[in-house]
Protein backbone atom coordinates (compact mmCIF):
# COMPACT_ATOMS: atom_id res chain seq x y z
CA UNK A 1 25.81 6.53 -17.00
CA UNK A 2 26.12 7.92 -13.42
CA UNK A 3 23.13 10.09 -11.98
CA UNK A 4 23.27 11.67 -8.78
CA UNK A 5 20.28 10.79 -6.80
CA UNK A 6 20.06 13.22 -3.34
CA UNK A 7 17.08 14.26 -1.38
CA UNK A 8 15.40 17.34 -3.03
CA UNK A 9 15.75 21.24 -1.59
CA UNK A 10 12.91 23.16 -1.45
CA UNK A 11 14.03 25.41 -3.90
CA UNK A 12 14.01 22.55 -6.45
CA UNK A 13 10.36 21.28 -5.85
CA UNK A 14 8.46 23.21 -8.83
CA UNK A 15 11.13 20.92 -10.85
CA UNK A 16 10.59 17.99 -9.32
CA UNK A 17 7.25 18.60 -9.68
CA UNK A 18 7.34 19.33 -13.42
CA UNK A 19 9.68 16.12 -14.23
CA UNK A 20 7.08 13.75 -12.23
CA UNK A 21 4.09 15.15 -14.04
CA UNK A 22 5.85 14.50 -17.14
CA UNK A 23 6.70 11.04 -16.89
CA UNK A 24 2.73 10.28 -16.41
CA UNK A 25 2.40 12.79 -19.86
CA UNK A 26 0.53 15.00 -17.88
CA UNK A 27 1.24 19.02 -17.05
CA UNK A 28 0.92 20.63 -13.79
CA UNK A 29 -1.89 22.46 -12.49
CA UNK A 30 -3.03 25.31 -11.17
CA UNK A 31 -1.33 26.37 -7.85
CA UNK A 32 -3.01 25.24 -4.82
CA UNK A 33 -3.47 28.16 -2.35
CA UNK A 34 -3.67 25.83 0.81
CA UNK A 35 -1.24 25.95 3.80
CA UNK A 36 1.65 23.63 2.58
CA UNK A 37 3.47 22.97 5.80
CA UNK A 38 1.87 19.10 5.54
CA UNK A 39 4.62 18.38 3.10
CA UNK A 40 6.90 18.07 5.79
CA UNK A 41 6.17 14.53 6.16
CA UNK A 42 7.50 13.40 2.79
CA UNK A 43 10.94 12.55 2.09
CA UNK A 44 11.60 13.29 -1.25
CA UNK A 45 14.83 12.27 -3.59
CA UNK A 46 15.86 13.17 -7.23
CA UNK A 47 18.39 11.83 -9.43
CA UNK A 48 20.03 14.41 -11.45
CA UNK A 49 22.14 15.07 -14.64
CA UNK A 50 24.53 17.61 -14.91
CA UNK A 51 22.73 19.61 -12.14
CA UNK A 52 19.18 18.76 -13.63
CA UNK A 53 16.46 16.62 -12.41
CA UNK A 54 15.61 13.52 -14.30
CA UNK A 55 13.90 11.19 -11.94
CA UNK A 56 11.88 11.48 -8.97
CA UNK A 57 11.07 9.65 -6.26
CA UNK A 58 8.90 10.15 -2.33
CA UNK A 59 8.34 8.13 0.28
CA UNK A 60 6.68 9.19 3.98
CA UNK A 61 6.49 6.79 6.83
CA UNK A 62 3.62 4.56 7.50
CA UNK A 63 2.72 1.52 9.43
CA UNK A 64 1.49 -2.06 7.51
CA UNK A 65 -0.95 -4.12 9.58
CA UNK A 66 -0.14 -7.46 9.10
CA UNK A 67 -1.57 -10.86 10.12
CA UNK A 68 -2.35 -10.87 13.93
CA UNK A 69 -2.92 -7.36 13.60
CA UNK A 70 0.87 -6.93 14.15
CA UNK A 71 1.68 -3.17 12.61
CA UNK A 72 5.74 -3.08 11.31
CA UNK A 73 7.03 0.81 10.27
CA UNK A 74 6.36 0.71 6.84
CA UNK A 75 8.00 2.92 3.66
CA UNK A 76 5.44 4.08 1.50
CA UNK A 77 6.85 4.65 -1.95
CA UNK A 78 5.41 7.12 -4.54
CA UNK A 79 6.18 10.12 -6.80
CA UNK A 80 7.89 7.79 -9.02
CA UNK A 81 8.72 9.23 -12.30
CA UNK A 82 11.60 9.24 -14.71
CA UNK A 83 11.78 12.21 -17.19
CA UNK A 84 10.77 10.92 -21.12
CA UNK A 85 14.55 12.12 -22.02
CA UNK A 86 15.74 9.87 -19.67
CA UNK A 87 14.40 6.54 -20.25
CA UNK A 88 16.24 3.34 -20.20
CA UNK A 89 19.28 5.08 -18.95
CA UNK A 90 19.56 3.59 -15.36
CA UNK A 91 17.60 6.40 -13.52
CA UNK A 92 15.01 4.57 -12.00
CA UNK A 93 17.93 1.66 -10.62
CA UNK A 94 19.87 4.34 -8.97
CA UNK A 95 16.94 5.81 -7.37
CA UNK A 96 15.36 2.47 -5.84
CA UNK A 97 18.69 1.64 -5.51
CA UNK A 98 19.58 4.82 -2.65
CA UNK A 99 15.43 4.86 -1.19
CA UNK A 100 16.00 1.39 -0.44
CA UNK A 101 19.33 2.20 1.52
CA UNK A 102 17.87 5.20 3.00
CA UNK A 103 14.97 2.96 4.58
CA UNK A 104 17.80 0.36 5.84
CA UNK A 105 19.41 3.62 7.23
CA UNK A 106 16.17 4.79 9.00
CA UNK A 107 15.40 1.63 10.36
CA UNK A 108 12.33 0.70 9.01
CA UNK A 109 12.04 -2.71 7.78
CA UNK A 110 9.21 -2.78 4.70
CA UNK A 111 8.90 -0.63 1.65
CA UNK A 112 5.45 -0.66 -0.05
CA UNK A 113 3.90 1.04 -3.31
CA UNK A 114 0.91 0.50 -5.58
CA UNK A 115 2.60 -0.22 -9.03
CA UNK A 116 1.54 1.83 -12.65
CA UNK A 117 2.88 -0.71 -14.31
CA UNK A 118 2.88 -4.55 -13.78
CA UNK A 119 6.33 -4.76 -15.09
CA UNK A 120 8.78 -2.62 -13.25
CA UNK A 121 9.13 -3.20 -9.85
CA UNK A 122 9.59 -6.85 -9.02
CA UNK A 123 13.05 -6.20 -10.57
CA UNK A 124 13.67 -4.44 -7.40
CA UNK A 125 12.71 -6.89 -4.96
CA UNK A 126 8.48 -5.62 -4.49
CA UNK A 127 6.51 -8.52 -4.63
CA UNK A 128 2.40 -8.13 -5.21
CA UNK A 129 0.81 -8.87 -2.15
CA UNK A 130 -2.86 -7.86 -2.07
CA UNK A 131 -5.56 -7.70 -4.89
CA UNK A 132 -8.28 -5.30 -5.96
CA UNK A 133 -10.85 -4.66 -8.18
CA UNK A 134 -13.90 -2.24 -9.69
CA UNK A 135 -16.98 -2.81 -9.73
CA UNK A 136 -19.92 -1.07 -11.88
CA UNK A 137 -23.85 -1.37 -11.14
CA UNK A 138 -26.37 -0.06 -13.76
CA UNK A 139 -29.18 1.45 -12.10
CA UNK A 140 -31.41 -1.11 -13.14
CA UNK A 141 -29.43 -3.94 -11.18
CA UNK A 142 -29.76 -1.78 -7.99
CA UNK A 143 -32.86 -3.73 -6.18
CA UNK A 144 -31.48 -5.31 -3.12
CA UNK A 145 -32.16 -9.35 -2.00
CA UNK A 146 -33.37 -8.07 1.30
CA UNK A 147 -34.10 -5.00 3.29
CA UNK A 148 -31.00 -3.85 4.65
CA UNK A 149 -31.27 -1.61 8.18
CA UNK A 150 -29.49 1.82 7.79
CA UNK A 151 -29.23 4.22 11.02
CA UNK A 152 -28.39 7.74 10.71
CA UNK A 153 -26.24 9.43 8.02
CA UNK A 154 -24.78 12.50 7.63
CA UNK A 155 -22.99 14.38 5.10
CA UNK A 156 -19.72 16.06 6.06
CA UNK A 157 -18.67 19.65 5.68
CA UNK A 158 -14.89 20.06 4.41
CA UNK A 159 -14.00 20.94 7.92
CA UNK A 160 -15.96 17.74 9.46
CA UNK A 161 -14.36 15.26 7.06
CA UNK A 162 -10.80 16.39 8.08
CA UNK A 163 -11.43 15.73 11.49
CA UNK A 164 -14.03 12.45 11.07
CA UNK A 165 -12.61 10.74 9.37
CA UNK A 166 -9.04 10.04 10.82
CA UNK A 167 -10.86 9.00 13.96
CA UNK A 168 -12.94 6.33 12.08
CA UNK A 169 -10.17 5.06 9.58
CA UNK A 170 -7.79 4.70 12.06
CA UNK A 171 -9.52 1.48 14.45
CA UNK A 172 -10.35 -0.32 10.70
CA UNK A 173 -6.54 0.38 9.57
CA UNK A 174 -5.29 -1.35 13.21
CA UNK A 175 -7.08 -4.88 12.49
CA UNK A 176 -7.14 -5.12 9.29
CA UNK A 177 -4.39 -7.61 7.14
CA UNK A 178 -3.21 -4.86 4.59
CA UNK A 179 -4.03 -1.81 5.61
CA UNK A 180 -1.84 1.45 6.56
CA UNK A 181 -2.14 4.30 8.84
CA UNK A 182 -1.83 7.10 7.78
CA UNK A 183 0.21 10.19 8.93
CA UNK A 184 -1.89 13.32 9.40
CA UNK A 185 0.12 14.98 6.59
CA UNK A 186 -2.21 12.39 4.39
CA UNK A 187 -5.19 13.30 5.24
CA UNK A 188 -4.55 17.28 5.07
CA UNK A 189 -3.27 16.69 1.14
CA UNK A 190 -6.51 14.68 0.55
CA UNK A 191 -9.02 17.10 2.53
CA UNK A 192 -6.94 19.98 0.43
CA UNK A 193 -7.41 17.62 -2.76
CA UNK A 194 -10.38 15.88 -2.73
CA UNK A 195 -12.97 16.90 0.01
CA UNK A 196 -13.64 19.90 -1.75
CA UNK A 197 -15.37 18.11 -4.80
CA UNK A 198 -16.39 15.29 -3.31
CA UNK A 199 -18.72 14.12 -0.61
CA UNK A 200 -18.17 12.38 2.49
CA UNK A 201 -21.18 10.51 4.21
CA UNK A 202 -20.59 8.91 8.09
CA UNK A 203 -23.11 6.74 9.07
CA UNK A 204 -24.35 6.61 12.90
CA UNK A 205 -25.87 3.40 15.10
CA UNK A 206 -27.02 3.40 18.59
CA UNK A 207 -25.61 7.22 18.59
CA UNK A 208 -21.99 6.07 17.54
CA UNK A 209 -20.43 7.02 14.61
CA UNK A 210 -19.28 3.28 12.58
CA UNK A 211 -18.22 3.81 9.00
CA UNK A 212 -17.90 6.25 6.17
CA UNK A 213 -17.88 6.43 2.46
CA UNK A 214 -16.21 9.29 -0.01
CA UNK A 215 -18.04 9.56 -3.33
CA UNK A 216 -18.58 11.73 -5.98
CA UNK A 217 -21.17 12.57 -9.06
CA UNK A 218 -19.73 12.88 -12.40
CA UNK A 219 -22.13 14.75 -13.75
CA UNK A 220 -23.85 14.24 -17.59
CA UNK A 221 -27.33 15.49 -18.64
CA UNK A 222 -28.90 14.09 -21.81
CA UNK A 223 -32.04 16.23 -22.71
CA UNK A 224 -34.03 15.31 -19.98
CA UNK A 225 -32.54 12.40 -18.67
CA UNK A 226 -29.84 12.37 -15.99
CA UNK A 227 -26.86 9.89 -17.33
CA UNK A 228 -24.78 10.67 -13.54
CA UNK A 229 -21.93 8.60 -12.36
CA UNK A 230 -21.59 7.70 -9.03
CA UNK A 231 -18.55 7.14 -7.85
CA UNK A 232 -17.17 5.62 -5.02
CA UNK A 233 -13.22 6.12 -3.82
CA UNK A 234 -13.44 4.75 -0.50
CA UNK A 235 -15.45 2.78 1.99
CA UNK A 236 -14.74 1.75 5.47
CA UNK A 237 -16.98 0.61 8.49
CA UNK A 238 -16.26 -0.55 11.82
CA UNK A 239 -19.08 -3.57 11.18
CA UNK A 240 -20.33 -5.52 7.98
CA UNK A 241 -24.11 -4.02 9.25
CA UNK A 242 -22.49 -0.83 8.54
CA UNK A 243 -20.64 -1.28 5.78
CA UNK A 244 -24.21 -3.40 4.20
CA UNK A 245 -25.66 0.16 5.58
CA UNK A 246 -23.70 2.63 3.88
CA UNK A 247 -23.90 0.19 0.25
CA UNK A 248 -27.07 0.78 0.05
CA UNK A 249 -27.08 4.86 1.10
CA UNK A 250 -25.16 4.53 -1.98
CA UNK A 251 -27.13 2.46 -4.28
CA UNK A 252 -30.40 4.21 -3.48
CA UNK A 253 -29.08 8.07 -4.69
CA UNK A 254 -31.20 9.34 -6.93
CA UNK A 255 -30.49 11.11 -10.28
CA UNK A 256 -27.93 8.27 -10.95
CA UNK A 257 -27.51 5.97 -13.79
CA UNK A 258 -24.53 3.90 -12.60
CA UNK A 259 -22.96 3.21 -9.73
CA UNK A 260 -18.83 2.52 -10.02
CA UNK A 261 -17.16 1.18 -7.00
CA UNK A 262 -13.35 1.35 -7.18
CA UNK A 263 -10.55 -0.44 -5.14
CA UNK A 264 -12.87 -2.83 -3.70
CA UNK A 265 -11.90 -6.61 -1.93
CA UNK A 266 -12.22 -8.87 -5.23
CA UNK A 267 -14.41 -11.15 -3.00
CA UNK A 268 -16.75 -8.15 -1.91
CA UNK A 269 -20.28 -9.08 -0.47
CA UNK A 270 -21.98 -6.62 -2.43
CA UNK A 271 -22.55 -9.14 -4.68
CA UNK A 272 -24.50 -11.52 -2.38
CA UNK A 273 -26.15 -8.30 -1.59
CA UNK A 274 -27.76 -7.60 -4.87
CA UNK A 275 -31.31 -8.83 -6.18
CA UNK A 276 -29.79 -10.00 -9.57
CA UNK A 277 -25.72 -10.47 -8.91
CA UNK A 278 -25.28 -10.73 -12.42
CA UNK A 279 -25.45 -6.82 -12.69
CA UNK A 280 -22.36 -6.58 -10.78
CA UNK A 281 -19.68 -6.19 -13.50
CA UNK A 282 -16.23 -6.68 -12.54
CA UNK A 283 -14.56 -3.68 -14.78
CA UNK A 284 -11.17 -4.25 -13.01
CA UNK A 285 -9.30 -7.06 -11.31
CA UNK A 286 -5.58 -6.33 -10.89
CA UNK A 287 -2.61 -6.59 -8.35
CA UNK A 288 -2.57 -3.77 -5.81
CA UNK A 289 -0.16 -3.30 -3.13
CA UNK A 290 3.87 -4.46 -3.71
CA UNK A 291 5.57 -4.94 -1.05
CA UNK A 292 9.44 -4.88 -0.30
CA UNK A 293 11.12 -6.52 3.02
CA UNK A 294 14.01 -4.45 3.68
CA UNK A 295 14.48 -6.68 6.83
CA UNK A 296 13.56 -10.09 6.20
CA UNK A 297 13.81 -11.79 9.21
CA UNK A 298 12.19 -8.80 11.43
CA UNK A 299 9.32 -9.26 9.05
CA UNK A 300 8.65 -12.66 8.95
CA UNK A 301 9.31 -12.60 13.02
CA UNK A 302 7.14 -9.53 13.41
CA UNK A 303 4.01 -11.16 11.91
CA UNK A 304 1.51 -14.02 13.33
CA UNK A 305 0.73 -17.46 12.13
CA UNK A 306 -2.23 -19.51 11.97
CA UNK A 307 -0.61 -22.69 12.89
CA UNK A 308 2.54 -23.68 14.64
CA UNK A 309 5.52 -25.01 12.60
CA UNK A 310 8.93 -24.52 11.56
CA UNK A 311 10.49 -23.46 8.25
CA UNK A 312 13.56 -23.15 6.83
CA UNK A 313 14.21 -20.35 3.91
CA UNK A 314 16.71 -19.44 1.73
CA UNK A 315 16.29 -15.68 0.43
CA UNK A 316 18.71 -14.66 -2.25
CA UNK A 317 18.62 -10.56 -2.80
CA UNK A 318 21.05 -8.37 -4.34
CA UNK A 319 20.04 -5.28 -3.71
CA UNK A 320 19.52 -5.83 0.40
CA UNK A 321 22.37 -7.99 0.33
CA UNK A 322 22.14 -8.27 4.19
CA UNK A 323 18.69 -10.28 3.98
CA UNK A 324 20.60 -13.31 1.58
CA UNK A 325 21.44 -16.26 3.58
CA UNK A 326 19.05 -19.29 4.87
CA UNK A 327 16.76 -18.81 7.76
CA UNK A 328 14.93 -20.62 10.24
CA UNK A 329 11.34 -18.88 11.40
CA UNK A 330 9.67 -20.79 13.76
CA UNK A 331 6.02 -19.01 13.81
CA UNK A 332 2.95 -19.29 15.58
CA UNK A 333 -0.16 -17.57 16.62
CA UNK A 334 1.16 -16.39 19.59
CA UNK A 335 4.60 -14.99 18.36
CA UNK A 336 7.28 -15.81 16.08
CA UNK A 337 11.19 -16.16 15.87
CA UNK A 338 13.37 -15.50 12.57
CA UNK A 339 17.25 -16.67 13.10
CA UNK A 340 20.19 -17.86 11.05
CA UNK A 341 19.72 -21.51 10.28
CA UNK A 342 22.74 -24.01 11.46
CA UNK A 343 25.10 -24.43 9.26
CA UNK A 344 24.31 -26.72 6.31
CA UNK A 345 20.31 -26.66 6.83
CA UNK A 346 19.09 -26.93 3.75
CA UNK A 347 16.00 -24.68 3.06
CA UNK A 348 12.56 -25.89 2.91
CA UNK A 349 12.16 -22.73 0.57
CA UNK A 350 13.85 -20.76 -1.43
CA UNK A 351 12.87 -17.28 -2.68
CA UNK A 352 13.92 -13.72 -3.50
CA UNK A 353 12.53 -10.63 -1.88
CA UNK A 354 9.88 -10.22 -4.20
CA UNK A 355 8.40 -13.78 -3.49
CA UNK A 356 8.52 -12.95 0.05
CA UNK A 357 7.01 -9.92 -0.49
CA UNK A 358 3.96 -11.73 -1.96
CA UNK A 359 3.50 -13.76 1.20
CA UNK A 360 3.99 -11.70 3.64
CA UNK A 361 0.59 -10.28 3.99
CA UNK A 362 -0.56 -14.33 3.81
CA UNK A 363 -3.13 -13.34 0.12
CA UNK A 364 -1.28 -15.45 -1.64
CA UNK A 365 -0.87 -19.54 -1.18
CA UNK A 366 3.04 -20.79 -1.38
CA UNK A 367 1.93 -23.52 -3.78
CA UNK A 368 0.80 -21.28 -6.52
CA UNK A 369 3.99 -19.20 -6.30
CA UNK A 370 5.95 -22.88 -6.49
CA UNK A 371 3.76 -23.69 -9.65
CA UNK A 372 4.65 -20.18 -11.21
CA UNK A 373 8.22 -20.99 -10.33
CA UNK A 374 8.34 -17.39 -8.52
CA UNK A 375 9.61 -19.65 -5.34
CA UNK A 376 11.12 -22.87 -5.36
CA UNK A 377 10.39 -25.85 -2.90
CA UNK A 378 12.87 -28.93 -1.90
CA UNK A 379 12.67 -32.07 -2.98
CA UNK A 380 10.44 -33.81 -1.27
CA UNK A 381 9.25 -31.00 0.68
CA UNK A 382 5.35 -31.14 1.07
CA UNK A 383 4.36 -27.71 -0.09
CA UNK A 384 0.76 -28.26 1.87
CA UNK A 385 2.43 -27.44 4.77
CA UNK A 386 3.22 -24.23 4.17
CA UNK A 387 0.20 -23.17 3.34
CA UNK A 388 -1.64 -23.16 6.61
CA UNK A 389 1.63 -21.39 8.51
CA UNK A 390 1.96 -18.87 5.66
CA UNK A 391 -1.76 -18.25 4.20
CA UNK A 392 -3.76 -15.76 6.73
CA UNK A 393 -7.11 -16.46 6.36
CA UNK A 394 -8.91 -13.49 6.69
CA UNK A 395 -6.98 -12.09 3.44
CA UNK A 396 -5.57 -8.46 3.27
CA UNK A 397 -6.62 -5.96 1.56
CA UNK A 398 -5.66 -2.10 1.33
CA UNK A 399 -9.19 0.18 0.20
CA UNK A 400 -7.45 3.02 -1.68
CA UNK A 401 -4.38 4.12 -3.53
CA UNK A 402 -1.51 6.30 -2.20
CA UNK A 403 -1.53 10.12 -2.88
CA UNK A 404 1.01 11.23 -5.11
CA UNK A 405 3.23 14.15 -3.02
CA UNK A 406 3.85 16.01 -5.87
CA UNK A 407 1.14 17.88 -7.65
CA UNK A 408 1.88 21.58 -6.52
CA UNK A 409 3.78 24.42 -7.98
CA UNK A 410 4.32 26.27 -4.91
CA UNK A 411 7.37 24.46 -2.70
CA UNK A 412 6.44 22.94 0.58
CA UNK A 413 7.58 25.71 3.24
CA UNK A 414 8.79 23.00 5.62
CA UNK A 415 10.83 20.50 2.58
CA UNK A 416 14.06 20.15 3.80
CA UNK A 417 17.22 17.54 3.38
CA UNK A 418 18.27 18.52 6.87
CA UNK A 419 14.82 17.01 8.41
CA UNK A 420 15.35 12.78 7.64
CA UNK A 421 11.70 12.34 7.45
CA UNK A 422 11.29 8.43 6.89
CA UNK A 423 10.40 6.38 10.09
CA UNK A 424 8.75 9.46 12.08
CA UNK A 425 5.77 8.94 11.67
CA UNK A 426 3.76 5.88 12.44
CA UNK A 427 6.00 4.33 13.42
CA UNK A 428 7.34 2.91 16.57
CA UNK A 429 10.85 4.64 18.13
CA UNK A 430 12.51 1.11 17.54
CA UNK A 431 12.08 1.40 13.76
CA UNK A 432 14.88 4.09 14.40
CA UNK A 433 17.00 1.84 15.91
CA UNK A 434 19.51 -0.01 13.51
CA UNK A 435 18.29 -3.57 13.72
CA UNK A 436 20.90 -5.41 14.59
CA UNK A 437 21.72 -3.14 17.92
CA UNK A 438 18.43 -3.61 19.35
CA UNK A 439 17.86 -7.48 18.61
CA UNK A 440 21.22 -9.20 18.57
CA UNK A 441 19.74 -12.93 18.67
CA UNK A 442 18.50 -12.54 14.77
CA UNK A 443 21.79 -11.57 13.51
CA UNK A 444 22.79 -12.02 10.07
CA UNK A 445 23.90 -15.19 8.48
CA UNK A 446 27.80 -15.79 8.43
CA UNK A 447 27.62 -16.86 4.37
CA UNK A 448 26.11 -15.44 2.17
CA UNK A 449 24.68 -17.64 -1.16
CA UNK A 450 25.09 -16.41 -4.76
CA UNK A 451 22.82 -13.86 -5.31
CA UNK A 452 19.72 -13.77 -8.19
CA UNK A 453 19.96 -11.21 -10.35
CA UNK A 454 16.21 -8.97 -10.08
CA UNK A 455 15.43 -10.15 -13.93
């Protein structure tokens, strides 16, 4: 069955809006007043039946930190939603399907999203790459193992937070394996969003600003007896003093029965923090970020590696057809180079995109993927090596969750399919540049091997 899939006119938005909203079974809200010029940033596509939408998709332009602190422009996928009439009908193919192409078009050479479901991307070449989880504290489990110093804190007006907080995300987001900017369209949805029930505390040391945390109070009464939730959506410090710091700001609020910690680093010191680390209950531990090389060899030659070596791969992928071949990267920590191998080299490796997508942040060691059979190794081939050149030891992680661009009835004044978006911001003006004009020496491989099949 053929959909058209095309980027969406402003005109349409309240209907892309409405089809998103109803894939997730949910209906949409009350119209937001707030100045929606910020919408600007997001491309956003929709595949349509006989002049209807039946699947949505966004994506806005980002940048990925990865190991070396190396930042490659970066798609950031969301909105994804297929109408409930429409399931199982090939809407959600053709729409991956044309983003994909569009973020070959725009130069850019990742895609990235954080998946609802377990099950549905790897099919188009996303691989999971980082790891989260949530954590909950009774208020009983609270007592600290030692005194922890906390300087100043401060809560944030509305007003504050949008202009704070960029300023301390943005150093954290440079260095660390995992992380994304993020354009300033993001923050204005979630100041518009979320600052206005929720709270935003910066804390200060030596008179600088070095971390903040958003939370809010989810608020029950039992006669009496407060039964409050604290929760906290996101957490980031320039230090582990401040991040120790603002941990316990929040584990010291009063009126609270439970503290609930989401999208946290599965190995998170809070729990060497704690009096009694047995408290700390682990209520989610689940795959976070996917991500999708769109240019394979300017990925694996854009990032750093701990040790010095040479690899050959062999990456089979159908729907980036111009990434299949077999490749030699020669990486180290100083730089790295990602050509076709010679003729007859037979790979080390061999993988499809979503296999490299689960390494290229370095979480995730090569050996496990060979013992899930997600990768395959040679003969012979001692799959200890690759761990050290592949595996970044700091591990990435990404603290939150991407903000869904759809969510308001009024259309975005500045949506248009005339204004390409994807690659504009964040990232840097060679992601607009189609690959193979600005670096020549990586060209593509002269065969190409059978393709796999996304399964």
């Amino acid at each position: 069955m053929a959909f058209d899939v095309a980027p969406v006119q402003r005109d349409d938005y309240a209907e892309f809006e409405r089809v998103f909203r109803a894939g997730f079974g949910e209906i949409p809200g009350p119209e937001n007043q707030a100045d929606l010029d910020f919408f600007g940033w997001c491309d956003l596509l929709g595949a349509r039946q006989d002049g209807r939408i039946v699947g949505t998709a966004g994506s806005f332009g980002s940048e990925l930190t990865l190991p070396g602190a190396v930042r490659l422009p970066t798609a950031a996928v969301t909105s994804v939603s297929v109408s409930p009439t429409h399931r199982r009908r090939g809407v959600l193919s053709a729409m991956m399907a044309e983003q994909l192409a569009a973020v070959r078009r725009a130069g850019v050479p990742l895609a990235v999203l954080t998946a609802s479901e377990a099950t549905i991307y790897s099919r188009f070449g996303y691989g999971p790459a980082t790891m989260a989880a949530d954590f909950a504290i009774p208020v009983r489990g609270r007592a600290l193992r030692q005194p922890i110093p906390v300087g100043d804190t401060r809560l944030l007006s509305q007003e504050e937070a949008r202009k704070t907080l960029p300023e301390l995300y943005e150093p954290v987001s440079r260095t660390q394996v995992g992380e994304m900017s993020r354009p300033d369209g993001w923050w204005a949805l979630a100041n518009s969003r979320d600052m206005a029930k929720n709270f935003a505390v910066v804390h200060r040391s030596d008179g600088i600003d070095d971390g903040y945390a958003i939370y809010g109070v989810e608020v029950k009464w039992e006669p009496g007896v407060s039964q409050n939730r604290l929760r906290v959506d996101e957490l980031v410090a320039h230090s582990p003093a401040a991040r120790s710091a603002l941990l316990r700001y929040l584990l010291e609020l009063d009126l609270v029965e439970s503290v609930y910690l989401r999208v946290r680093p599965v190995e998170d010191e809070l729990r060497w923090l704690l009096a009694d680390p047995r408290v700390l209950r682990a209520r989610s531990v689940r795959d976070w970020l996917w991500v999708r090389p769109v240019d394979a060899a300017e990925v694996l030659s854009g990032r750093r590696y701990r040790v010095s070596d040479r690899l050959t791969i062999r990456i089979d992928d159908e729907l980036c057809p111009w990434n299949s071949g077999t490749w030699s990267l020669e990486g180290s920590a100083d730089g790295a180079s990602c050509q076709p191998a010679r003729a007859g080299a037979d790979p080390d490796l061999t993988m499809g995109p979503a296999g490299l997508g689960s390494l290229v942040l370095g979480g995730v060691n090569p050996s496990v993927l060979v013992d899930a059979g997600v990768i395959g190794a040679a003969a012979g081939f001692d799959r200890d090596r690759a761990r050290p050149v592949l595996r970044d030891q700091s591990g990435p992680v990404l603290l939150h969750g991407f903000l869904n661009v759809a969510g308001l009835t009024r259309p975005p004044a500045s949506l248009s399919a005339s204004r390409p978006r994807l690659g504009r911001h964040g990232a840097h003006p060679a992601a607009r540049t189609p690959r193979a004009a600005r670096a020549p020496a990586r060209s593509r491989p002269g065969t190409t091997g059978t393709p796999v099949r996304p399964g």
